[in-house]
N, C-alpha and C. Protein backbone atom coordinates (compact mmCIF):
# COMPACT_ATOMS: atom_id res chain seq x y z
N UNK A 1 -24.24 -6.69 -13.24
CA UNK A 1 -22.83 -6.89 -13.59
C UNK A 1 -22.72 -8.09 -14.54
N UNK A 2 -22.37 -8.19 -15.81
CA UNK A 2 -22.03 -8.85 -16.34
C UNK A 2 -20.92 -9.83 -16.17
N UNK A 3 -20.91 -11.31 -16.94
CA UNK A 3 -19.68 -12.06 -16.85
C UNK A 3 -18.81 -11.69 -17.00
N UNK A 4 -18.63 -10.84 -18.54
CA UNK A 4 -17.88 -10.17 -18.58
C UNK A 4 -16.74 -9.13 -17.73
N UNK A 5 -17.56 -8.24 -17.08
CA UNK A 5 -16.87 -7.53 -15.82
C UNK A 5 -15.79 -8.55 -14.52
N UNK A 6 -16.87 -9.43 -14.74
CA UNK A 6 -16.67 -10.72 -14.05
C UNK A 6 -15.28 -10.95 -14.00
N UNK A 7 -15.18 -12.03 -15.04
CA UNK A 7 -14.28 -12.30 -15.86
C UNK A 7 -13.14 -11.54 -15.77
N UNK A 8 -13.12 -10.28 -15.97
CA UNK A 8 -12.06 -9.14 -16.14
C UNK A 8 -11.59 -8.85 -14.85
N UNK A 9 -12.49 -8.86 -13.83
CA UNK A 9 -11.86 -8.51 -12.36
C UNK A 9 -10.89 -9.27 -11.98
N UNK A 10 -11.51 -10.88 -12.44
CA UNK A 10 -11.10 -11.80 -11.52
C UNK A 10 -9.50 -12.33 -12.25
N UNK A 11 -9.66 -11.92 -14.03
CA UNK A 11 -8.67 -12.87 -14.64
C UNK A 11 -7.33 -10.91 -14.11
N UNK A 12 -7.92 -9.62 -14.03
CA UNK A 12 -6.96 -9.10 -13.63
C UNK A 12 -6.63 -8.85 -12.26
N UNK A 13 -7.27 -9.56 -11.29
CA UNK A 13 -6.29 -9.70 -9.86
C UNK A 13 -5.18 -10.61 -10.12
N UNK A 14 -5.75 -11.89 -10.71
CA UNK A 14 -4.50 -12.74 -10.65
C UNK A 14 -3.45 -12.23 -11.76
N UNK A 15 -3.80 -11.39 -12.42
CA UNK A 15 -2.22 -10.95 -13.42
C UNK A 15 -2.08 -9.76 -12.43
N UNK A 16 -2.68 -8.82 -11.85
CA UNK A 16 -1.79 -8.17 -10.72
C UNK A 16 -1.54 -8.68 -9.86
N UNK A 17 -1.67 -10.07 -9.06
CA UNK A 17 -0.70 -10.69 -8.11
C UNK A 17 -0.06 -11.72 -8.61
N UNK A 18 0.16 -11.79 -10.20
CA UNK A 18 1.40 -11.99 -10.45
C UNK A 18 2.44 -11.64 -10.53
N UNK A 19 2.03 -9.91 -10.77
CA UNK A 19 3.04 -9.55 -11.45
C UNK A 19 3.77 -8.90 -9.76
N UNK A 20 2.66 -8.20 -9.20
CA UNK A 20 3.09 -8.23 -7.18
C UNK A 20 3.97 -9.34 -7.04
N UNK A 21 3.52 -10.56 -7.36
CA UNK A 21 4.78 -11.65 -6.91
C UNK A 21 6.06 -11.52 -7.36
N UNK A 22 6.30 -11.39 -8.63
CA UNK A 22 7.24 -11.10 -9.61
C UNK A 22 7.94 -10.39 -9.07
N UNK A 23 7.76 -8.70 -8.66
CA UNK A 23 8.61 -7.93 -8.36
C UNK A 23 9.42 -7.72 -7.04
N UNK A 24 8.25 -8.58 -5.80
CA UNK A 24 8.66 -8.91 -5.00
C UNK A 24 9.92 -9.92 -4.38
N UNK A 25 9.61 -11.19 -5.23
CA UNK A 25 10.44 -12.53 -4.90
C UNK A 25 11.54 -12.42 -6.07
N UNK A 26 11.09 -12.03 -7.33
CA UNK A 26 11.72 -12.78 -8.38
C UNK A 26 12.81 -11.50 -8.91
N UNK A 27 12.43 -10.19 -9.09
CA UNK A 27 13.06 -9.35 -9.28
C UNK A 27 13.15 -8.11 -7.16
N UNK A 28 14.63 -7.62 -7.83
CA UNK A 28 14.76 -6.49 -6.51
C UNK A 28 14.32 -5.62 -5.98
N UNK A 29 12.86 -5.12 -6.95
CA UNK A 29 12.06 -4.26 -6.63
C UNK A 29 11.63 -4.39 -4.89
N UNK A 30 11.20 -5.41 -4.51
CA UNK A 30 10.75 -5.11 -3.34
C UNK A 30 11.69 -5.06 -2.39
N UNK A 31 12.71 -4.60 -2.35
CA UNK A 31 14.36 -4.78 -1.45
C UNK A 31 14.69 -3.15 -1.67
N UNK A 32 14.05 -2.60 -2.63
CA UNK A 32 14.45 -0.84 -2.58
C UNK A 32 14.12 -0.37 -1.56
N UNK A 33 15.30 0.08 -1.27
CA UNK A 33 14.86 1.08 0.35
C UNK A 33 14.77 0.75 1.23
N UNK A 34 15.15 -0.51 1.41
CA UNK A 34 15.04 -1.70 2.85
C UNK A 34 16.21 -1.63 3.02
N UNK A 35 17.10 -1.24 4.44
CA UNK A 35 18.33 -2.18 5.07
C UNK A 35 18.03 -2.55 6.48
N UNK A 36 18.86 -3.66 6.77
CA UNK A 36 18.94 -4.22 7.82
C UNK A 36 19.82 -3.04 8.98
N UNK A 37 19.13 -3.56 9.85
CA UNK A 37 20.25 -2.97 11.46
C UNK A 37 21.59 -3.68 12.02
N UNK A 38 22.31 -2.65 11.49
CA UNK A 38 23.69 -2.90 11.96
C UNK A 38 23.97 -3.44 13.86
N UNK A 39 24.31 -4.20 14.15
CA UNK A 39 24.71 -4.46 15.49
C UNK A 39 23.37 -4.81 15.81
N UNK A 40 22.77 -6.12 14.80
CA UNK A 40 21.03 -6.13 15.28
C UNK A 40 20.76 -6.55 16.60
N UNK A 41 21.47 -7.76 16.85
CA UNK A 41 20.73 -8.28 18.46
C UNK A 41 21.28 -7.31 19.71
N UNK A 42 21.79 -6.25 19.73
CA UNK A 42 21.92 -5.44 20.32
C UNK A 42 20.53 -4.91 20.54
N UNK A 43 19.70 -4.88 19.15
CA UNK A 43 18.90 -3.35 18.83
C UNK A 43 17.53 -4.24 19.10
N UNK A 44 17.59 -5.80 18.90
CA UNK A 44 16.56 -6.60 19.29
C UNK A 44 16.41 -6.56 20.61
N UNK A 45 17.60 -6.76 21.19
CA UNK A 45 17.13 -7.11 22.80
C UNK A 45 16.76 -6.17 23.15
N UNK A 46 16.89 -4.40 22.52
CA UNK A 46 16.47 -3.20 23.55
C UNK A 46 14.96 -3.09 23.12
N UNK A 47 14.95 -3.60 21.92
CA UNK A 47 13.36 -3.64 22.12
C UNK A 47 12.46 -4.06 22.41
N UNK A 48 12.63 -5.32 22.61
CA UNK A 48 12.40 -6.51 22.86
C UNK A 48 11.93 -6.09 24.76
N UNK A 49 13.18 -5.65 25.63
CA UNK A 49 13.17 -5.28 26.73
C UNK A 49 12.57 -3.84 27.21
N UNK A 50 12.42 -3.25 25.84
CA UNK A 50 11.46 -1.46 26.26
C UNK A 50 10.01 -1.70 26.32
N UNK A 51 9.87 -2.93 24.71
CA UNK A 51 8.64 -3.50 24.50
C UNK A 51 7.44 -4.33 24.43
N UNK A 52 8.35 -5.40 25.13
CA UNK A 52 7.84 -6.64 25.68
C UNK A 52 6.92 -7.15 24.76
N UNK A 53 5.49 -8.08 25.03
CA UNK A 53 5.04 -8.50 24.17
C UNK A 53 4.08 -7.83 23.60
N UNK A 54 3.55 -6.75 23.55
CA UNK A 54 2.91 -5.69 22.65
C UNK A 54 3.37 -5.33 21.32
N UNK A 55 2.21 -5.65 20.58
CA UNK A 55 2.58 -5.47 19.08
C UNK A 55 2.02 -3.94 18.96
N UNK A 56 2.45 -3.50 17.44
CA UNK A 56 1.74 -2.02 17.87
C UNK A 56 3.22 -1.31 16.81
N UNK A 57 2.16 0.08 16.33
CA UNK A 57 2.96 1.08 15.22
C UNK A 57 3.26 2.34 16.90
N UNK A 58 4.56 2.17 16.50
CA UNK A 58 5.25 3.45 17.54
C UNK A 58 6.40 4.32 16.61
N UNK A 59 6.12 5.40 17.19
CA UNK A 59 6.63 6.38 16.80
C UNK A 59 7.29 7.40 17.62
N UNK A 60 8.61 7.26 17.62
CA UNK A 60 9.63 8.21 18.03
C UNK A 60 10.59 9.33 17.68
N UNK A 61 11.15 10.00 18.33
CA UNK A 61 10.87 10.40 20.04
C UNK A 61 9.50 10.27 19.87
N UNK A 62 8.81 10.21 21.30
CA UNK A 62 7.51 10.58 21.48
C UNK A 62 7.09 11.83 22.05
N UNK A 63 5.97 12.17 22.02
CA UNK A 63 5.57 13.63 23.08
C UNK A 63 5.53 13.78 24.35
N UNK A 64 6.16 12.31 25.32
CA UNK A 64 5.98 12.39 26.38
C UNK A 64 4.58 12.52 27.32
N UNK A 65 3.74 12.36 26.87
CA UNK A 65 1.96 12.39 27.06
C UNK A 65 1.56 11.40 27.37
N UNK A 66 0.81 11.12 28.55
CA UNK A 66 -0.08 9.61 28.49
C UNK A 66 -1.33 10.04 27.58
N UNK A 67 -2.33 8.60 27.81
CA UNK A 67 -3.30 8.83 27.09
C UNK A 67 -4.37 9.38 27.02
N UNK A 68 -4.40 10.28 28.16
CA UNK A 68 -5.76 11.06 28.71
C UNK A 68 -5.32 12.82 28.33
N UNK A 69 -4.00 12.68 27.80
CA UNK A 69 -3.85 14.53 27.70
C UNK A 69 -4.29 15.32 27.05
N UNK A 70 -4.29 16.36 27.81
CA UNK A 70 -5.42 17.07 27.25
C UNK A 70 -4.84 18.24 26.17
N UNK A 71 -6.19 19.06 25.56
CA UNK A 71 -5.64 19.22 23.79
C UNK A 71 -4.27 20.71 24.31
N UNK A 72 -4.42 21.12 25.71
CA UNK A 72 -3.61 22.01 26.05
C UNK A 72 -1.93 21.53 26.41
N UNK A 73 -2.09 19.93 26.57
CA UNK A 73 -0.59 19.49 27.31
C UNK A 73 -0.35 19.05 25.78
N UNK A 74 -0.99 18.79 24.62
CA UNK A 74 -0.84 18.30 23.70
C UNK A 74 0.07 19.31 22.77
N UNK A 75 -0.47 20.60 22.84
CA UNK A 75 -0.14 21.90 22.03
C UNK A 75 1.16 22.52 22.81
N UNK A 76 1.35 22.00 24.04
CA UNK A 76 2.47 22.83 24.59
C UNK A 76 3.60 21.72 24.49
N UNK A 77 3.41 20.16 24.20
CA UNK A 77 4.17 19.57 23.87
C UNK A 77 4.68 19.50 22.39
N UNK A 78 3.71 19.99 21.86
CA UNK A 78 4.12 19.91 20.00
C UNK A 78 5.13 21.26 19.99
N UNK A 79 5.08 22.48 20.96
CA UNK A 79 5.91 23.46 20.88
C UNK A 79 7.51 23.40 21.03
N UNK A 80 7.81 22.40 21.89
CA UNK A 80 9.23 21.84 22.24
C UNK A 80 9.32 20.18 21.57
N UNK A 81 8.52 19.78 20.70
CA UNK A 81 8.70 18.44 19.40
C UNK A 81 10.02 18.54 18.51
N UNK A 82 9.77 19.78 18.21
CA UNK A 82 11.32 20.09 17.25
C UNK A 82 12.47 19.57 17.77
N UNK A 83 12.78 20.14 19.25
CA UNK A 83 13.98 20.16 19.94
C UNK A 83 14.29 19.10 20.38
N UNK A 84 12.94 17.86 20.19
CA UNK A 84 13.87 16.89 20.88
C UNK A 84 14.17 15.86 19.01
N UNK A 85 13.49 16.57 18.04
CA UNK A 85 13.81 15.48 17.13
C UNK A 85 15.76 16.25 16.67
N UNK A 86 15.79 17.36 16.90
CA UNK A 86 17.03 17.35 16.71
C UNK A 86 18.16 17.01 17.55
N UNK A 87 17.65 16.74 18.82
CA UNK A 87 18.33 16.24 19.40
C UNK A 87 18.46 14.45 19.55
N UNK A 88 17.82 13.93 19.01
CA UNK A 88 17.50 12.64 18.95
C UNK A 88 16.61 12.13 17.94
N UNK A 89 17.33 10.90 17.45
CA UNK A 89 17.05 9.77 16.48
C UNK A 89 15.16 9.39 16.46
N UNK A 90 14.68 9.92 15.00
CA UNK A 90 13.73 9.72 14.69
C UNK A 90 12.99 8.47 13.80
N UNK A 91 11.24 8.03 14.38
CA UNK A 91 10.78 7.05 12.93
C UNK A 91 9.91 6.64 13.42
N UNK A 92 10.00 5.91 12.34
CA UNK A 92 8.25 4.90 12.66
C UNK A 92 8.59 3.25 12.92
N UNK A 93 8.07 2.86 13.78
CA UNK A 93 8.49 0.97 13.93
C UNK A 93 7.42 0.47 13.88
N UNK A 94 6.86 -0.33 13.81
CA UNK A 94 6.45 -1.37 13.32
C UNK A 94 6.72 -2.58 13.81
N UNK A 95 6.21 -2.97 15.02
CA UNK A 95 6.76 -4.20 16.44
C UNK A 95 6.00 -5.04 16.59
N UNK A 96 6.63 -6.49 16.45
CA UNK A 96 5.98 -7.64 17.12
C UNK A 96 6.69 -8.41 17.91
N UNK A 97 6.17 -8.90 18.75
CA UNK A 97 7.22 -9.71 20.13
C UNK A 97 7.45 -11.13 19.40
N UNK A 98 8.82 -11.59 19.80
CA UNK A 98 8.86 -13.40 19.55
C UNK A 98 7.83 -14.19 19.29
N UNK A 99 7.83 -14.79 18.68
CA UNK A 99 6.92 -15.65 17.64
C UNK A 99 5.92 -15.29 16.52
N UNK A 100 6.63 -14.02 15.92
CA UNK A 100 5.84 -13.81 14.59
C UNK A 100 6.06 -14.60 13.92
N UNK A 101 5.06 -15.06 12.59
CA UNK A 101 5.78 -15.98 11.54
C UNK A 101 6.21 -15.32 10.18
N UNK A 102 5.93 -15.58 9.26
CA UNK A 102 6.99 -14.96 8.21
C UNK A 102 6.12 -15.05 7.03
N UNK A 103 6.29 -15.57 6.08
CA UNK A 103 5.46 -16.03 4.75
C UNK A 103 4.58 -16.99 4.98
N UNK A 104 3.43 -16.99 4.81
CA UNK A 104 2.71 -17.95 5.01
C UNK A 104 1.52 -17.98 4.02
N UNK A 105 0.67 -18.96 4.36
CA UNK A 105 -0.30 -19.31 3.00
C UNK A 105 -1.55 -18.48 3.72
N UNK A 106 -2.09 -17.45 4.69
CA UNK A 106 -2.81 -16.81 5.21
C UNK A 106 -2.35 -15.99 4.90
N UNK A 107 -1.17 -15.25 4.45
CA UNK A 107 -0.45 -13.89 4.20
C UNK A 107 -1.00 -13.97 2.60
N UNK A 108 -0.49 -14.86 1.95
CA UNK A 108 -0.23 -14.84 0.67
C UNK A 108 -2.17 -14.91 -0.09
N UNK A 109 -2.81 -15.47 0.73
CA UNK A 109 -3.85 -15.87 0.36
C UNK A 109 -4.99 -14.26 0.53
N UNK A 110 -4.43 -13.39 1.61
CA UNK A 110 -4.97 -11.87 2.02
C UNK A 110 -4.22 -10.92 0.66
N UNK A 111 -3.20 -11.35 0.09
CA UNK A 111 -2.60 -11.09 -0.48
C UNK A 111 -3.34 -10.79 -2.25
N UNK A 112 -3.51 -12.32 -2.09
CA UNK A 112 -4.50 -12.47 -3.65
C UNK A 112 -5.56 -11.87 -3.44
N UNK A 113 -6.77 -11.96 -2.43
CA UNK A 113 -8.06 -11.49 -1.86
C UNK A 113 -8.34 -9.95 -2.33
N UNK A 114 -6.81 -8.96 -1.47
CA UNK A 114 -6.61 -8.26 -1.49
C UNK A 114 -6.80 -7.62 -3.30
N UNK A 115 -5.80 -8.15 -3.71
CA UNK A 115 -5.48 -7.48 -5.57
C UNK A 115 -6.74 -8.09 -6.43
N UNK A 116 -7.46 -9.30 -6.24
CA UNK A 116 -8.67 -9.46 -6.55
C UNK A 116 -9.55 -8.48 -6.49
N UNK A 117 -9.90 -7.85 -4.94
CA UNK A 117 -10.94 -6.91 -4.66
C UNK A 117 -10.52 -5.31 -5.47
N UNK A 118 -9.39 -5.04 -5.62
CA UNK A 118 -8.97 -3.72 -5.91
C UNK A 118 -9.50 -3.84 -7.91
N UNK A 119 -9.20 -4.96 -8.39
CA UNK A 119 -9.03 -5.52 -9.73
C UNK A 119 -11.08 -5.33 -10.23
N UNK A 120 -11.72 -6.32 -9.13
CA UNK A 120 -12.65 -6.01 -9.61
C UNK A 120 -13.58 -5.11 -9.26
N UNK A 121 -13.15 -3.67 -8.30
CA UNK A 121 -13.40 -2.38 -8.47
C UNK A 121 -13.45 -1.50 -8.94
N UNK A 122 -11.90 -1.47 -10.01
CA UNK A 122 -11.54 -0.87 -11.05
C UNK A 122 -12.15 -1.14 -12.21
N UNK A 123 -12.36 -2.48 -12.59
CA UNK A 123 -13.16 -2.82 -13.83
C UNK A 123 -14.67 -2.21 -13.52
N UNK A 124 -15.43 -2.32 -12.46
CA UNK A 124 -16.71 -2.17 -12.05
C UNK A 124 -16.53 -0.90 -12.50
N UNK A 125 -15.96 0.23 -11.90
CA UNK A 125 -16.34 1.76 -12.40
C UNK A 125 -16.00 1.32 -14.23
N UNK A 126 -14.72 0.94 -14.68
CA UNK A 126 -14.65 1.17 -15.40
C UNK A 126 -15.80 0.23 -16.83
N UNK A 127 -16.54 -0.14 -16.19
CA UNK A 127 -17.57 -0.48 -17.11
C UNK A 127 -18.59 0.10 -17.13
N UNK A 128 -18.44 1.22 -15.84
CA UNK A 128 -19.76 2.52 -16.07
C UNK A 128 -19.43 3.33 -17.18
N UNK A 129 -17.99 3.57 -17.29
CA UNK A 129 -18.28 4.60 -18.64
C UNK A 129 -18.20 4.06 -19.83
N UNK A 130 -18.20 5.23 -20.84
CA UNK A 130 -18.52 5.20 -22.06
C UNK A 130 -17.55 4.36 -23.27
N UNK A 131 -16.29 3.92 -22.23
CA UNK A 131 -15.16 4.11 -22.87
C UNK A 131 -15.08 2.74 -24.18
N UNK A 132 -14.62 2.46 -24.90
CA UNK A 132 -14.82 1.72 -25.93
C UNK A 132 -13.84 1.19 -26.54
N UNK A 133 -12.48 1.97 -26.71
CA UNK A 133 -11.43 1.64 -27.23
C UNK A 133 -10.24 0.96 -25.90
N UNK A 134 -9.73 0.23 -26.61
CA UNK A 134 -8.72 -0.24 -25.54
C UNK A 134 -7.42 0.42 -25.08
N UNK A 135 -7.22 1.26 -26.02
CA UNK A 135 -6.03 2.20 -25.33
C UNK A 135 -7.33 2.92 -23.76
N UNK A 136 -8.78 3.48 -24.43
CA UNK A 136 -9.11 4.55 -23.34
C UNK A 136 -9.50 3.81 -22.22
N UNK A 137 -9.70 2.65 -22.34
CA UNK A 137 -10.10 1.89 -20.90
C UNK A 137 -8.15 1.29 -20.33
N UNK A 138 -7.39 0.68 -21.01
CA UNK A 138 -6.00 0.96 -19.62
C UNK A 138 -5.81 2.54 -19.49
N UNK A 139 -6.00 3.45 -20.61
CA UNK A 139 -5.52 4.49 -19.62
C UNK A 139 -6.29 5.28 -18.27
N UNK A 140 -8.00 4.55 -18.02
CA UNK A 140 -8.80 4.81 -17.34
C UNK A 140 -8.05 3.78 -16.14
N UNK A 141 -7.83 2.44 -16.48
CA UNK A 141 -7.33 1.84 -14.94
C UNK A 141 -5.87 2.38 -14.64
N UNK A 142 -5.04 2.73 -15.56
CA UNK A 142 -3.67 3.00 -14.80
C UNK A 142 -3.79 4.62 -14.53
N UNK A 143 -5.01 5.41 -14.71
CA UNK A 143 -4.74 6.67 -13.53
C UNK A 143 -5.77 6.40 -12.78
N UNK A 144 -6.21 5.48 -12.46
CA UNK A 144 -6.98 4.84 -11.33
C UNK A 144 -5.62 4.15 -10.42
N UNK A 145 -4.34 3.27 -10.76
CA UNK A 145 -4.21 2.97 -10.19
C UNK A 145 -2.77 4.08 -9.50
N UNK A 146 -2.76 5.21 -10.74
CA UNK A 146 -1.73 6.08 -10.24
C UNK A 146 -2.24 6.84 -8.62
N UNK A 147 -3.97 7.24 -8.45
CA UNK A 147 -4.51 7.59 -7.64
C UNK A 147 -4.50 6.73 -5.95
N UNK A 148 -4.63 5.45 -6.76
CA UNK A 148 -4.40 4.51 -5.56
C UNK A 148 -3.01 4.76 -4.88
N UNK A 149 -2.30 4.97 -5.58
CA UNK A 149 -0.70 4.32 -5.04
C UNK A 149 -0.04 5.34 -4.55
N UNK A 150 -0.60 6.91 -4.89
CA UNK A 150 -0.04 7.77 -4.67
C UNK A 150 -0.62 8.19 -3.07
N UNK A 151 -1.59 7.63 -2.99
CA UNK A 151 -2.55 8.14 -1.86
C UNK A 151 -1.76 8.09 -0.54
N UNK A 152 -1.53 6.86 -0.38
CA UNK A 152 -0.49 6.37 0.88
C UNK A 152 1.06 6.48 1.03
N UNK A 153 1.91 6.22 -0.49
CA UNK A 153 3.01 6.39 -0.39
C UNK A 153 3.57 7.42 -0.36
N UNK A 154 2.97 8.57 -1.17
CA UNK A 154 3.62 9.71 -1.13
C UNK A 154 3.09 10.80 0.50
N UNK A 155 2.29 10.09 1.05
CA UNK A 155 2.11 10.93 2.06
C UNK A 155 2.49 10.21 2.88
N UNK A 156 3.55 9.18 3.10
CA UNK A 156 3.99 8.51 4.05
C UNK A 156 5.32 9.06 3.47
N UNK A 157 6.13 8.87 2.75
CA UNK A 157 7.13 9.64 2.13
C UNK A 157 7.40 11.49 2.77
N UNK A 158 6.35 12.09 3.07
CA UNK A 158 6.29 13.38 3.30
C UNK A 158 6.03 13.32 4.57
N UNK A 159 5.45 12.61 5.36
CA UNK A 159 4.98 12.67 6.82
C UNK A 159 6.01 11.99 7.55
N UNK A 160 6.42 10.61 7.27
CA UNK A 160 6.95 10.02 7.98
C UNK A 160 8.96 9.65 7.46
N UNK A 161 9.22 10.18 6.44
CA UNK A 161 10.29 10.17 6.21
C UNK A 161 10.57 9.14 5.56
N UNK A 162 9.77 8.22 4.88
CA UNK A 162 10.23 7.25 4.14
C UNK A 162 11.38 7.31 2.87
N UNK A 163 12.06 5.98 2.94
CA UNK A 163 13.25 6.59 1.66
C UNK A 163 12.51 7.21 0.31
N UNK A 164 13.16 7.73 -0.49
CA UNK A 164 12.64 8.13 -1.38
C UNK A 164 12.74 6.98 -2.22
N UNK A 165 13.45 6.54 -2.17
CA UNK A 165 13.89 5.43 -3.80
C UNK A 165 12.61 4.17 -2.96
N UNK A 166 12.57 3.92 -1.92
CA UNK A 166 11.28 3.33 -1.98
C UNK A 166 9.94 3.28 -2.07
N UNK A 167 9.39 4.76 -1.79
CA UNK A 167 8.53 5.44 -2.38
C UNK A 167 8.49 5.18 -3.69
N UNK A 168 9.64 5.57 -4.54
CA UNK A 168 9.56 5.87 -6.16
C UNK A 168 9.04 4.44 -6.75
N UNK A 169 9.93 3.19 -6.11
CA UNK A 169 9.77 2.09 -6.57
C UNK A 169 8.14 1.31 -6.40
N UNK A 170 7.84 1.44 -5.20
CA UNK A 170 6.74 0.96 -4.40
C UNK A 170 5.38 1.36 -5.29
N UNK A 171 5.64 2.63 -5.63
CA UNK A 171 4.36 3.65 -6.26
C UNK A 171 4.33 2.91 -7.74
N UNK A 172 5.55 2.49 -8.32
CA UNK A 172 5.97 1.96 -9.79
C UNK A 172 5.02 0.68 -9.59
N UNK A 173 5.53 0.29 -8.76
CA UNK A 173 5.23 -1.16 -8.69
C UNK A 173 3.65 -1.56 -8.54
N UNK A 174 2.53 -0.94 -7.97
CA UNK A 174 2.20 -0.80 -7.52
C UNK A 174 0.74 -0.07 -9.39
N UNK A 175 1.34 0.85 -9.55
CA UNK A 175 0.93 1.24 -11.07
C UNK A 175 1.04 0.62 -12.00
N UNK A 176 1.93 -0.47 -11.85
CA UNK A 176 2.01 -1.21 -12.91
C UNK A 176 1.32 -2.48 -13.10
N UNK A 177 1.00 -3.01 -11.30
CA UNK A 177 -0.28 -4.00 -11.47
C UNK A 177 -1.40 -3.18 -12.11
N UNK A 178 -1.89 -2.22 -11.61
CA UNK A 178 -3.33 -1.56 -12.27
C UNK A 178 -3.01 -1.68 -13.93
N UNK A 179 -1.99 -1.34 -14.58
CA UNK A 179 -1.62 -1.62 -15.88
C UNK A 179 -2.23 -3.01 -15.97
N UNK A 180 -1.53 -3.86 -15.85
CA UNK A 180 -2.16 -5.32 -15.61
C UNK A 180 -3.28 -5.52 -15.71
N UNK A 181 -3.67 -5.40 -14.72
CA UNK A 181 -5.56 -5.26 -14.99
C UNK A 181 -6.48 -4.53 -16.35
N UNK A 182 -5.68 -3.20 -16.55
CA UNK A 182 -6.33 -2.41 -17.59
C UNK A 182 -5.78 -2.95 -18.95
N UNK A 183 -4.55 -4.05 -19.32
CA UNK A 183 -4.50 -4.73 -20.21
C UNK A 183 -5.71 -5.92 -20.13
N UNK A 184 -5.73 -6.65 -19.06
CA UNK A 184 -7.08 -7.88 -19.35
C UNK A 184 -8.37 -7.41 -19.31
N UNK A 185 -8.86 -5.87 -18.70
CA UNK A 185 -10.09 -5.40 -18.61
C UNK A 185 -10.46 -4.85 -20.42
N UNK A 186 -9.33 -3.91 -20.90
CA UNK A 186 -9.24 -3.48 -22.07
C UNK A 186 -9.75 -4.45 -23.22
N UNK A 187 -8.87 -5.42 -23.01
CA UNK A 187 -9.09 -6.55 -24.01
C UNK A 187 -10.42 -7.92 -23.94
N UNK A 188 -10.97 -7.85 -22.52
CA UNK A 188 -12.07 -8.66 -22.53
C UNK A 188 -13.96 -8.01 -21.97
N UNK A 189 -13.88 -6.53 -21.83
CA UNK A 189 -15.24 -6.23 -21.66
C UNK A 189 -15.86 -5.85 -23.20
N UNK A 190 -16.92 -6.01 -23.20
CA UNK A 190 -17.76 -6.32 -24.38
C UNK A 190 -17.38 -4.44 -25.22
N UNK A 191 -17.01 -4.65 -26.51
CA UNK A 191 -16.45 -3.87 -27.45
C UNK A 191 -17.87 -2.80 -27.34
N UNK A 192 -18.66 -2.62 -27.52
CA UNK A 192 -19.82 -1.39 -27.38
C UNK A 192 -19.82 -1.31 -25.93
N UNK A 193 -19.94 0.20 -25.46
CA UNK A 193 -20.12 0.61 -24.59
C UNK A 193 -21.85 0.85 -24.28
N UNK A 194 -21.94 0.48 -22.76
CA UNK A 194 -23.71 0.45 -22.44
C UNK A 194 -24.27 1.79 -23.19
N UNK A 195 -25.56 2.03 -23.16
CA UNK A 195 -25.95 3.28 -24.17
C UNK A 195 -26.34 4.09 -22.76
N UNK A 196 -26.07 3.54 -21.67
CA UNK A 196 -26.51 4.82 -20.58
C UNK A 196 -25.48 4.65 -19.34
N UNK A 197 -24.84 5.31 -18.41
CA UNK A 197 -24.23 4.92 -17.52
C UNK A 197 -24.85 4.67 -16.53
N UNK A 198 -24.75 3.47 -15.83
CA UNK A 198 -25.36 2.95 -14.91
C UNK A 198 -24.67 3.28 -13.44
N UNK A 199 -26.19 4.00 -12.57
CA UNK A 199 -26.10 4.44 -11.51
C UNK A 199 -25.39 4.08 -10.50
N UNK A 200 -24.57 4.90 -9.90
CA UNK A 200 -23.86 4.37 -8.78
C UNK A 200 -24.77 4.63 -7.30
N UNK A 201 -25.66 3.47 -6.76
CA UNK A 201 -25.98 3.61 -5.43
C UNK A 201 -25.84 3.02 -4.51
């Protein structure tokens, strides 16, 4: 791996967690599709009191199943699933008991780590190929990063009912760091492409 590659990973994580910061704090992008709960400490204390201090992704209604059921109580419960989501309020939560913290420099720091590692993955393949011109290397990272973004949101969007306008935004947002990257990768890996592609093992 060259400095170069180097260089390109590292100078495009930090312009994609800039620009992640940007849309988050500085512009409304990250507020699409978010509202708050009406009559909240009502809706805190019932959970608070259903859920005590267990953190944990739950999902309701449930199937009524403990954790040992078997694949027959499983299939005869998915048969009557319908009837109770129309009869009752559906979703996904996402729970932590009193004393979570909020923004912090361990969040923010998994944060950078995070768009670093994705940044210099994308450059890594994209210095296996042939590509040479700078339009064909961003358009190699931004349908790299259309692949990324679509992977999770749109099948959380379809599975779990997520808003749409946050889907739409999230996936934007999200494509447009990989842009980021494929502008500083474009413009700083060495102008000739290797004369052989180097093995992926």
């Amino acid at each position: 791996m060259t400095k170069r590659v180097v260089l390109a990973g590292l100078l495009g994580g930090v312009a994609m967690f800039i620009w992640m910061s940007l849309a988050h704090v500085v512009l409304p992008l990250g507020e699409t599709g978010v509202q708050e709960i009406q009559n909240e400490p009502a809706v805190l204390d019932a959970m608070h009191a259903a859920l005590g201090d267990k953190s944990g992704l739950y999902a309701f209604p449930g199937m009524g199943l403990g954790p040992d059921a078997t694949n027959q109580q499983k299939n005869a419960a998915m048969q009557h699933y319908d009837e109770k989501l129309a009869a009752n309020p559906s979703g996904l939560l996402v729970y932590h008991p009193p004393g979570e913290t909020g923004f912090t420099a361990r969040r923010l720091v998994t944060e950078l780590l995070t768009e670093l590692i994705e940044a210099f993955l994308v450059v890594y393949l994209l210095a296996q190929t042939r590509l040479e011109s700078f339009g064909g290397r961003l358009a190699f990272v931004t349908v790299a990063g259309v692949v990324a973004s679509i992977g999770t949101n749109v099948s959380y969007w379809n599975w779990y009912g997520f808003p749409t306008n946050y889907t739409a935004v999230y996936t934007l947002t999200q494509i447009v760091g990989f842009v980021c990257v494929g502008i500083v990768a474009g413009a700083l890996l060495p102008k000739t492409a290797p004369k052989r592609v180097a093995a992926l093992v």
